[in-house]
C-alpha atoms as a PDB file:
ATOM      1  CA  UNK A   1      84.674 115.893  77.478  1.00  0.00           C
ATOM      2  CA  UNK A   2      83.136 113.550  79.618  1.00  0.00           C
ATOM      3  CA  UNK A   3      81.945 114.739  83.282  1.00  0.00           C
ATOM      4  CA  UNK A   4      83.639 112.780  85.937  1.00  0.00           C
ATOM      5  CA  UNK A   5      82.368 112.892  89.635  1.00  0.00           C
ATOM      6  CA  UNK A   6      85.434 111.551  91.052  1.00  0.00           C
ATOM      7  CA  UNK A   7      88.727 113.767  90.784  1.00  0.00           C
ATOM      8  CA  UNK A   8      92.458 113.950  91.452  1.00  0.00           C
ATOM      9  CA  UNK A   9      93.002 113.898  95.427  1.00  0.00           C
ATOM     10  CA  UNK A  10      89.788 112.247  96.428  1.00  0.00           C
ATOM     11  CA  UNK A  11      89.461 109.118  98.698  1.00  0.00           C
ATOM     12  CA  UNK A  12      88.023 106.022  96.817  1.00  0.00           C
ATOM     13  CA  UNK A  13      87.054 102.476  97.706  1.00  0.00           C
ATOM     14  CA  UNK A  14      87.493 100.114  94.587  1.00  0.00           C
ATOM     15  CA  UNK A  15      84.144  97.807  94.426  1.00  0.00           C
ATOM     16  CA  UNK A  16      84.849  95.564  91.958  1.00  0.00           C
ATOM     17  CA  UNK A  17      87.556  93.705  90.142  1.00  0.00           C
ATOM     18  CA  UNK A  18      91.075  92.003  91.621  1.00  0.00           C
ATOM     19  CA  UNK A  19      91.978  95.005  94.422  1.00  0.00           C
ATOM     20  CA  UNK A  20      87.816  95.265  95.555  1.00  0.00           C
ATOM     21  CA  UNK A  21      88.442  96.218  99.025  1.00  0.00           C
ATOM     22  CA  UNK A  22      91.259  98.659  98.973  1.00  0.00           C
ATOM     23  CA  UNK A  23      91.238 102.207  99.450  1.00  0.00           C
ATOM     24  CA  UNK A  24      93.289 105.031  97.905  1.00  0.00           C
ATOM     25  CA  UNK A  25      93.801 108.602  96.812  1.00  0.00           C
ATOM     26  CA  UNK A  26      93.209 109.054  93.382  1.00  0.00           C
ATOM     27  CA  UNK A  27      96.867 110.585  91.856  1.00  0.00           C
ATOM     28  CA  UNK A  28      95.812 111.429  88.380  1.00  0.00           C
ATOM     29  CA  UNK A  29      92.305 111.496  86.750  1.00  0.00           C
ATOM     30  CA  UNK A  30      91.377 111.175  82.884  1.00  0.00           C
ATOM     31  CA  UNK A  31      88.112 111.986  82.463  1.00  0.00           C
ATOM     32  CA  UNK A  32      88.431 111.292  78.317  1.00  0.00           C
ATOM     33  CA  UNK A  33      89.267 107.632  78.510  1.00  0.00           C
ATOM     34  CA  UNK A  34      86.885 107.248  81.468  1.00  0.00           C
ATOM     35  CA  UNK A  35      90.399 106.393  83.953  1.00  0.00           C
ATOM     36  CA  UNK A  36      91.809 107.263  87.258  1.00  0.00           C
ATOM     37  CA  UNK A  37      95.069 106.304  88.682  1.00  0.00           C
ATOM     38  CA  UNK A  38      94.633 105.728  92.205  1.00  0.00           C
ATOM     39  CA  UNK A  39      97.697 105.393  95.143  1.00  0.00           C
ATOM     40  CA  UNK A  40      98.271 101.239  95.701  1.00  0.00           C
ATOM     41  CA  UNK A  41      95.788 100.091  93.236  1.00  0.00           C
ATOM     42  CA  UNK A  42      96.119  97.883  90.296  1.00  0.00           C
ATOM     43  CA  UNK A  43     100.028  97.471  91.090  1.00  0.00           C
ATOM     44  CA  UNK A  44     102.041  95.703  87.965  1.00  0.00           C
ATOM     45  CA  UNK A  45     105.538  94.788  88.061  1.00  0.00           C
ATOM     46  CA  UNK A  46     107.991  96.392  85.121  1.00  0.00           C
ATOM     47  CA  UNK A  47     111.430  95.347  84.344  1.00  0.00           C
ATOM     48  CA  UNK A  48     113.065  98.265  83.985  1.00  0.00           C
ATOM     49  CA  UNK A  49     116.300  98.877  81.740  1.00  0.00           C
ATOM     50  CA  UNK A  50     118.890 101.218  83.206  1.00  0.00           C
ATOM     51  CA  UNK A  51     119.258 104.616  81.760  1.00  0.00           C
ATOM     52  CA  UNK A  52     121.277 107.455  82.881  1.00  0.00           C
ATOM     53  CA  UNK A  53     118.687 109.083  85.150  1.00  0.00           C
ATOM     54  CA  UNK A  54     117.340 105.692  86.760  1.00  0.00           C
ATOM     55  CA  UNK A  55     118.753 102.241  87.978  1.00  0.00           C
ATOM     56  CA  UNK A  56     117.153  99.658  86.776  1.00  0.00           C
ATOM     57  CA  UNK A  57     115.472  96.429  88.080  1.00  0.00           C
ATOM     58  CA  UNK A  58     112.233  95.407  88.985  1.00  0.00           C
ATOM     59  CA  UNK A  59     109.506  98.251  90.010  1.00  0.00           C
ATOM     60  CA  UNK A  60     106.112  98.064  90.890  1.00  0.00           C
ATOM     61  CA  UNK A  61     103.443 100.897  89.014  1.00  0.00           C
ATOM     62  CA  UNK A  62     100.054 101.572  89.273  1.00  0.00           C
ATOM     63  CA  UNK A  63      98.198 101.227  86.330  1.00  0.00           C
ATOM     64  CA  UNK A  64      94.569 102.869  85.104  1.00  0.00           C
ATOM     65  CA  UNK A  65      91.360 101.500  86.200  1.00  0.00           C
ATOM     66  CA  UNK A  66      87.826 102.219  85.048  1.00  0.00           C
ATOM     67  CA  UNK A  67      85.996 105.058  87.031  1.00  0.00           C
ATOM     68  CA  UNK A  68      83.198 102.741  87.239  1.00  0.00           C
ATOM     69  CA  UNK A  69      85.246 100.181  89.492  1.00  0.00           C
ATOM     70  CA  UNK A  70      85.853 102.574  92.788  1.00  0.00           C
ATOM     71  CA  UNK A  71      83.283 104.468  94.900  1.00  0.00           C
ATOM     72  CA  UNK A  72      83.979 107.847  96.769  1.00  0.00           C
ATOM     73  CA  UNK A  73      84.525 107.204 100.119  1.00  0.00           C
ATOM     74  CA  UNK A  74      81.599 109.218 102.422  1.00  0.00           C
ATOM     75  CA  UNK A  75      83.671 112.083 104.256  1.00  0.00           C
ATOM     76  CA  UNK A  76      81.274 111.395 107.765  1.00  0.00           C
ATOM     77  CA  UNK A  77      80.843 107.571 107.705  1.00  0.00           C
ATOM     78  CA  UNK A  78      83.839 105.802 105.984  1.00  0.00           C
ATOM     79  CA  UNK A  79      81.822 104.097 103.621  1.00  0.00           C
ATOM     80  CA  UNK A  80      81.136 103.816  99.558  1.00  0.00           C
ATOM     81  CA  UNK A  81      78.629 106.317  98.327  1.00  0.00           C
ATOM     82  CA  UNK A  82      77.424 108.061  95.305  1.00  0.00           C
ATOM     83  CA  UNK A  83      77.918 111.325  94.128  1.00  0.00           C
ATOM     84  CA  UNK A  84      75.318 114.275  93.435  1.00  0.00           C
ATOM     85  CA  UNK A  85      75.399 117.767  93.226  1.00  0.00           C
ATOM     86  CA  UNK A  86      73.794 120.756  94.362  1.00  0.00           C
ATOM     87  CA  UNK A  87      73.715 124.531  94.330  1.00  0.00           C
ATOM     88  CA  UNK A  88      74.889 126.063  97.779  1.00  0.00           C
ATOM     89  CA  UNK A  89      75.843 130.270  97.490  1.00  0.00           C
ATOM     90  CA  UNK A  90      75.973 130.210  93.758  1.00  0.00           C
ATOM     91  CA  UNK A  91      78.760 127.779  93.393  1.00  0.00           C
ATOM     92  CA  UNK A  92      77.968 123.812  92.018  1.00  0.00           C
ATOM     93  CA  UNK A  93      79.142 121.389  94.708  1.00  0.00           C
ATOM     94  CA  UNK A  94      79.571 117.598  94.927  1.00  0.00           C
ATOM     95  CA  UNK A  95      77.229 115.795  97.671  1.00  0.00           C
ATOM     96  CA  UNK A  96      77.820 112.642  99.128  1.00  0.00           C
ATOM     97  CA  UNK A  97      74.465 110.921  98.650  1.00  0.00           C
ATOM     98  CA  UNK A  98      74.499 108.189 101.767  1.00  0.00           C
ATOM     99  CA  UNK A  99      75.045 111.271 104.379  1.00  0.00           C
ATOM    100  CA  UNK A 100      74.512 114.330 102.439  1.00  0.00           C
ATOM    101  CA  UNK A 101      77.817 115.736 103.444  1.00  0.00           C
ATOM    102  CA  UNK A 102      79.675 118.442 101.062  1.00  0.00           C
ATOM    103  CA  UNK A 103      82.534 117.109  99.322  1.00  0.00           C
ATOM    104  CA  UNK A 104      85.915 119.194 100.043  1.00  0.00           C
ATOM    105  CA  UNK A 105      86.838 120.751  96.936  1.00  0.00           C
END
């Protein structure tokens, strides 16, 4: 398994690639390909065929992106920054490197 500093419900910036800019929560998060899903990000369109649970028609998905296109957003300035960790009462926590601030769990 692959160890992943971003996970599911954290806010990310992406920093590269068609959607650099926008900001998101990240919905799902698949640390074995190396992919998160994040809210409003790498939006496709799919033509959708009815079925008996669903209309069909024309909806608009979010599809994977590489972990190494978004940032985690710094909880105390807004911005991108890395991720580290440290020790604090026993327990391993995430640190956001450009403030030092914990990251909420």
């Amino acid at each position: 398994m692959v160890c992943m500093t971003i996970k599911k419900a954290d806010k990310v910036i992406v920093i590269s690639g068609k959607d650099k800019g926008k900001t998101g929560e990240v919905l799902k998060a698949m640390p074995r390909d190396h992919k998160i899903l994040v809210q409003g990000v790498n939006l496709v369109k799919k033509h959708q065929r009815p079925t008996q649970e669903a209309a069909g028609g024309i909806i608009s998905k979010e599809l994977p992106i590489d972990v190494s296109n978004v940032a985690l957003i710094d909880p105390k300035s807004g911005k991108a920054t890395r991720v580290g960790s440290q020790v604090k009462d026993g327990r391993k926590v995430r640190v956001a490197k450009r403030s030092g601030e914990i990251i909420e769990e």
